[in-house]
PDB file of N, CA and C in Angstrom:
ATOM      1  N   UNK A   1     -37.041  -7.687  54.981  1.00  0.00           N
ATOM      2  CA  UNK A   1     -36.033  -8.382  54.218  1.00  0.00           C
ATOM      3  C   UNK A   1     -35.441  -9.484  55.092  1.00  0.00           C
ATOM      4  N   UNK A   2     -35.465 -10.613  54.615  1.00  0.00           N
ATOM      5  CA  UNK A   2     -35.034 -11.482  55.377  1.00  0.00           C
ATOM      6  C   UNK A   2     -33.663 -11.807  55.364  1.00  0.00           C
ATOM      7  N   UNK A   3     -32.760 -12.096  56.411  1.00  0.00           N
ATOM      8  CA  UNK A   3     -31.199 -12.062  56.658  1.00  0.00           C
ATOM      9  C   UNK A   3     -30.369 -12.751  55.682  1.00  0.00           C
ATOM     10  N   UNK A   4     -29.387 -12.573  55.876  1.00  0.00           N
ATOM     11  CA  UNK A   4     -28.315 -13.420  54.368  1.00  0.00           C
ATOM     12  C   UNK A   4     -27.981 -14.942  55.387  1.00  0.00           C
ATOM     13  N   UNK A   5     -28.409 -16.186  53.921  1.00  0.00           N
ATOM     14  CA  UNK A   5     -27.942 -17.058  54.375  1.00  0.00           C
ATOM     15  C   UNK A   5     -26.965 -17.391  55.457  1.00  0.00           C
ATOM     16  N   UNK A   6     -26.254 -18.169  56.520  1.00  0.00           N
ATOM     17  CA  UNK A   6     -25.523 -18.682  57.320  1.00  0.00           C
ATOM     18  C   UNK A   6     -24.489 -19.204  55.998  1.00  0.00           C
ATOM     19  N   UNK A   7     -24.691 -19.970  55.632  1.00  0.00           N
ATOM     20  CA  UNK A   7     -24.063 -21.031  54.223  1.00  0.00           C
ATOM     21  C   UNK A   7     -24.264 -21.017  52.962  1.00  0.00           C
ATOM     22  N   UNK A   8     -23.455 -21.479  52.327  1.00  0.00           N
ATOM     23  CA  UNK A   8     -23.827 -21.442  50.737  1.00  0.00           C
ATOM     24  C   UNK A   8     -24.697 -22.137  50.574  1.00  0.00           C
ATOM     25  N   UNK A   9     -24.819 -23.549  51.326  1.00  0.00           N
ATOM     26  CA  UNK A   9     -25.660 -24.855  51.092  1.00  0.00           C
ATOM     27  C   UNK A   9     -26.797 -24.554  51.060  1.00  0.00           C
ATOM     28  N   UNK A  10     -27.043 -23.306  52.042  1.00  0.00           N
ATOM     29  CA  UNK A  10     -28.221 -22.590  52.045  1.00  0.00           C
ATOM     30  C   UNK A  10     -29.104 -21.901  50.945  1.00  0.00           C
ATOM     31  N   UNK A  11     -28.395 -21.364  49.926  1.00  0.00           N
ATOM     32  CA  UNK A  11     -28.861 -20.663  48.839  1.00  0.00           C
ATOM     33  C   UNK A  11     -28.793 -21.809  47.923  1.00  0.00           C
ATOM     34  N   UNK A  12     -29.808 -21.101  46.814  1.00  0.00           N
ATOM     35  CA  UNK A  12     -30.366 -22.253  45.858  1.00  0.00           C
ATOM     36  C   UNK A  12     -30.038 -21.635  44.936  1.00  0.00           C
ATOM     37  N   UNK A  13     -29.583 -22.787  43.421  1.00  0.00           N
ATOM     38  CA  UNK A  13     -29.089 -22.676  42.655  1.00  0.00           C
ATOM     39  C   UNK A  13     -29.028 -21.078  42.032  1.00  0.00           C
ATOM     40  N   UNK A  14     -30.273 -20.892  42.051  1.00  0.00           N
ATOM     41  CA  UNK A  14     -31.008 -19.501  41.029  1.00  0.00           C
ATOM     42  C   UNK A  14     -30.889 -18.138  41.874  1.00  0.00           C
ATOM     43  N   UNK A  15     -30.678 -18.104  43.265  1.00  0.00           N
ATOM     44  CA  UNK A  15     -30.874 -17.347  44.441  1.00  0.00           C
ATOM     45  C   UNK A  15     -29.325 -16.026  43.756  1.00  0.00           C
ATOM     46  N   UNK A  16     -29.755 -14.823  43.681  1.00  0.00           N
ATOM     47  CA  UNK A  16     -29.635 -13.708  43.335  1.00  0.00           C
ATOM     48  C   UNK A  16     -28.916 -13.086  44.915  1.00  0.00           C
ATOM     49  N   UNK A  17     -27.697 -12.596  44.887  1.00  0.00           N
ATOM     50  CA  UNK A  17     -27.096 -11.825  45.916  1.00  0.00           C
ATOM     51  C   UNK A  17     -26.334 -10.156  45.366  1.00  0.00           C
ATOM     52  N   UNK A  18     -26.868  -9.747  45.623  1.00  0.00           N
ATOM     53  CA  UNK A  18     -26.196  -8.445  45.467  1.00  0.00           C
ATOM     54  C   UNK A  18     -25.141  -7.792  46.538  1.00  0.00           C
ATOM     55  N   UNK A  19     -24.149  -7.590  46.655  1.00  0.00           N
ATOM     56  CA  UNK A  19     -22.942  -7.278  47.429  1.00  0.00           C
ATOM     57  C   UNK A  19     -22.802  -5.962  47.760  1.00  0.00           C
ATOM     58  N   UNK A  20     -22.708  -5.389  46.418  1.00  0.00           N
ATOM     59  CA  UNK A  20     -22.146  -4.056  46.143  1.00  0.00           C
ATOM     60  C   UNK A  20     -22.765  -3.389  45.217  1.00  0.00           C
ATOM     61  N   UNK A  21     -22.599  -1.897  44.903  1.00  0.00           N
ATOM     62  CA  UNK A  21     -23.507  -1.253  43.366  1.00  0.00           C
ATOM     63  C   UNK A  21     -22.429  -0.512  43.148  1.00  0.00           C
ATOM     64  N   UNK A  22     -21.966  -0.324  41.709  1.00  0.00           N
ATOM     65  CA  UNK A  22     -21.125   0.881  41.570  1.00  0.00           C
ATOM     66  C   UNK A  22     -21.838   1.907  39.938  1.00  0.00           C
ATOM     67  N   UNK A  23     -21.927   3.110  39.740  1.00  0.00           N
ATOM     68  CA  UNK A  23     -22.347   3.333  38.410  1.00  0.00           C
ATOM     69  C   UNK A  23     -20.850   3.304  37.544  1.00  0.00           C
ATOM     70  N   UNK A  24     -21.050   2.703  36.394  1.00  0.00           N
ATOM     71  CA  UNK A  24     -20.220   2.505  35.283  1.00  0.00           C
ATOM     72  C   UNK A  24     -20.088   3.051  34.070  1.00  0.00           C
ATOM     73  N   UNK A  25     -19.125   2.737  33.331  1.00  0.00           N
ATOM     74  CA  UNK A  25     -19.499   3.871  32.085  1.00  0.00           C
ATOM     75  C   UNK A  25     -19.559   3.325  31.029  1.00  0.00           C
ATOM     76  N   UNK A  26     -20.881   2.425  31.116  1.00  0.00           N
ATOM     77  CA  UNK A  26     -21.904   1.689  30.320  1.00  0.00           C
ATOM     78  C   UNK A  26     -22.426   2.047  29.287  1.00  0.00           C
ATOM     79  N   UNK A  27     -23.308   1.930  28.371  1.00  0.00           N
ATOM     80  CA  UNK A  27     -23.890   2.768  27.971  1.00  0.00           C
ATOM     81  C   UNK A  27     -23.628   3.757  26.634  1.00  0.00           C
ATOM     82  N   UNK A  28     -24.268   4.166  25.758  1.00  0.00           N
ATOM     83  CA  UNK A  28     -24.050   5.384  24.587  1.00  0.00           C
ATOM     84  C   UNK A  28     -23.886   6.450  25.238  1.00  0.00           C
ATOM     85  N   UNK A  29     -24.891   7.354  26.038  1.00  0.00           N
ATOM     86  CA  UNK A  29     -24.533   8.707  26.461  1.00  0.00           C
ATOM     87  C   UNK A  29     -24.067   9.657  25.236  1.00  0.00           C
ATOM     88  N   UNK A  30     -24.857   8.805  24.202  1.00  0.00           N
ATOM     89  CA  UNK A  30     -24.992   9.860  23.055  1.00  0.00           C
ATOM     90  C   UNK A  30     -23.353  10.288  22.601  1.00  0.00           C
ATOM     91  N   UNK A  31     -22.838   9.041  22.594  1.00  0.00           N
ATOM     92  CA  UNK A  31     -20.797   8.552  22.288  1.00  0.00           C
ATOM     93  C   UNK A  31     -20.633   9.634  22.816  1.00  0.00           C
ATOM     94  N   UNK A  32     -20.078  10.365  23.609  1.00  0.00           N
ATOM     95  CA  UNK A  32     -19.676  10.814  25.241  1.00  0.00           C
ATOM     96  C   UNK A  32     -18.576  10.159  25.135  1.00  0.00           C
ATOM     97  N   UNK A  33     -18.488   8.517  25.426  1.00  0.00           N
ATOM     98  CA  UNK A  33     -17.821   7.375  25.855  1.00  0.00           C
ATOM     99  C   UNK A  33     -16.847   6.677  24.945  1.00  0.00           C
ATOM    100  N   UNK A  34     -17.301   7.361  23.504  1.00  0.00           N
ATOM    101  CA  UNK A  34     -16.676   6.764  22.495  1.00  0.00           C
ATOM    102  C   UNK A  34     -14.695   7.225  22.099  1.00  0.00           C
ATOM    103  N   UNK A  35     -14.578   8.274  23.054  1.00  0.00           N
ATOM    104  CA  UNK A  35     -13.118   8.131  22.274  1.00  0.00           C
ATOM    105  C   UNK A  35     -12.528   8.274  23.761  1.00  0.00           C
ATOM    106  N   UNK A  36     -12.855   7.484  24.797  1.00  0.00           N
ATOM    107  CA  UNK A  36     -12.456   6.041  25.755  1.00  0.00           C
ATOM    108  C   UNK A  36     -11.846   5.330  25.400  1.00  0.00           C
ATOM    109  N   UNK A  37     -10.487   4.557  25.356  1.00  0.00           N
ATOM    110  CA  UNK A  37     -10.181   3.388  25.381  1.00  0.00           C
ATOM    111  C   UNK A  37     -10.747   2.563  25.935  1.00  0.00           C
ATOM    112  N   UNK A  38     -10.868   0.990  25.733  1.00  0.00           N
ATOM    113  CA  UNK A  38     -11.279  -0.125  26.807  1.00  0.00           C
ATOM    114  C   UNK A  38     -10.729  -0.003  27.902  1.00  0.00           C
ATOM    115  N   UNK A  39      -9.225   0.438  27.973  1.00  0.00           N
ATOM    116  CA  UNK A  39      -8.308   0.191  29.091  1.00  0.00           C
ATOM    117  C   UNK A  39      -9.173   1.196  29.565  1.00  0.00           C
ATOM    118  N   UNK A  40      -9.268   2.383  29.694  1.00  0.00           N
ATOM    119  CA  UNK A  40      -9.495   3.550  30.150  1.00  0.00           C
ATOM    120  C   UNK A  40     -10.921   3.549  31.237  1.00  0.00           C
ATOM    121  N   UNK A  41     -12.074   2.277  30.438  1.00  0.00           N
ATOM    122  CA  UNK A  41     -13.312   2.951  30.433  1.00  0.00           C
ATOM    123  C   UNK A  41     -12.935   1.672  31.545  1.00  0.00           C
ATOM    124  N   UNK A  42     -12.496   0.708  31.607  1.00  0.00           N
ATOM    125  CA  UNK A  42     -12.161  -1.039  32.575  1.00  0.00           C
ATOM    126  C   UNK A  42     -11.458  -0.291  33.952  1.00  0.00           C
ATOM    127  N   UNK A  43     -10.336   0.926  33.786  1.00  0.00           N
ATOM    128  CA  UNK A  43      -9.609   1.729  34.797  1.00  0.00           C
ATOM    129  C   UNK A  43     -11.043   2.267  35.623  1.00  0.00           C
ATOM    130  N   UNK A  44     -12.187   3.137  34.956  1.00  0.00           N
ATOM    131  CA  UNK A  44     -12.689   3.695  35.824  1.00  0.00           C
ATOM    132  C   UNK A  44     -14.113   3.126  36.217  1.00  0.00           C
ATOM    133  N   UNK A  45     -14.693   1.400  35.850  1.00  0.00           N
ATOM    134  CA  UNK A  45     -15.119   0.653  36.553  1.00  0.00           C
ATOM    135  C   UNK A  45     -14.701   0.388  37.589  1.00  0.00           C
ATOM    136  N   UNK A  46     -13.133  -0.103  37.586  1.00  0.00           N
ATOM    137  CA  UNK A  46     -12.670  -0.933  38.803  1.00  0.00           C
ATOM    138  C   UNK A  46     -13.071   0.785  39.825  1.00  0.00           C
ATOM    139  N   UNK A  47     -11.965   1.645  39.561  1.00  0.00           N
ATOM    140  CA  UNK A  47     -12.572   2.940  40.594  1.00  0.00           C
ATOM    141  C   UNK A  47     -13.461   2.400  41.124  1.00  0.00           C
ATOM    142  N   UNK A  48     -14.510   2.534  40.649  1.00  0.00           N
ATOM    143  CA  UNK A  48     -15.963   2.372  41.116  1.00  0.00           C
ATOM    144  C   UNK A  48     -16.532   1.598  42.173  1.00  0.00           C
ATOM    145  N   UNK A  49     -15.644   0.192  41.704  1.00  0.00           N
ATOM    146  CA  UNK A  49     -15.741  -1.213  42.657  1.00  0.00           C
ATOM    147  C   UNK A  49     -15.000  -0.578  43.636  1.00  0.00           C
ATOM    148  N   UNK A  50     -14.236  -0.157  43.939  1.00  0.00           N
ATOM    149  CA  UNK A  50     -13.131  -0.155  44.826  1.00  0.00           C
ATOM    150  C   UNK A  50     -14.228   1.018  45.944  1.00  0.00           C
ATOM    151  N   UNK A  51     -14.129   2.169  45.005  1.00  0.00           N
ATOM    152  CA  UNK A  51     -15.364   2.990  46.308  1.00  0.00           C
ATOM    153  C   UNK A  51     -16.794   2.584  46.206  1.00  0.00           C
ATOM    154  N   UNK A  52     -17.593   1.684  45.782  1.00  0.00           N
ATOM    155  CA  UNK A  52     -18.788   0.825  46.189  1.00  0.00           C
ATOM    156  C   UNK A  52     -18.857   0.562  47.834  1.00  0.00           C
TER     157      UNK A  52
END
């Protein structure tokens, strides 16, 4: 794998960076998910980001 750019100038328009991964609560899961609020299901993305 070759190293992360020095610069932005460096990467090209289309050039793909991945940072971080978190799992989310994406998805049907067979509505599982469905009596989630938005607020609720947006609360335990960020979680996610935060321990990524």
């Amino acid at each position: 794998m070759a190293p992360a750019a020095a610069t932005s100038s460096e990467l090209k328009p289309r050039d793909v960076c991945i940072v971080g991964v978190a799992r989310t609560p994406m998805g049907g899961f067979l509505g599982t998910l469905s009596s989630l609020s938005a607020i609720k299901l947006g609360s335990i993305a960020i979680e996610g980001l935060n321990t990524a």
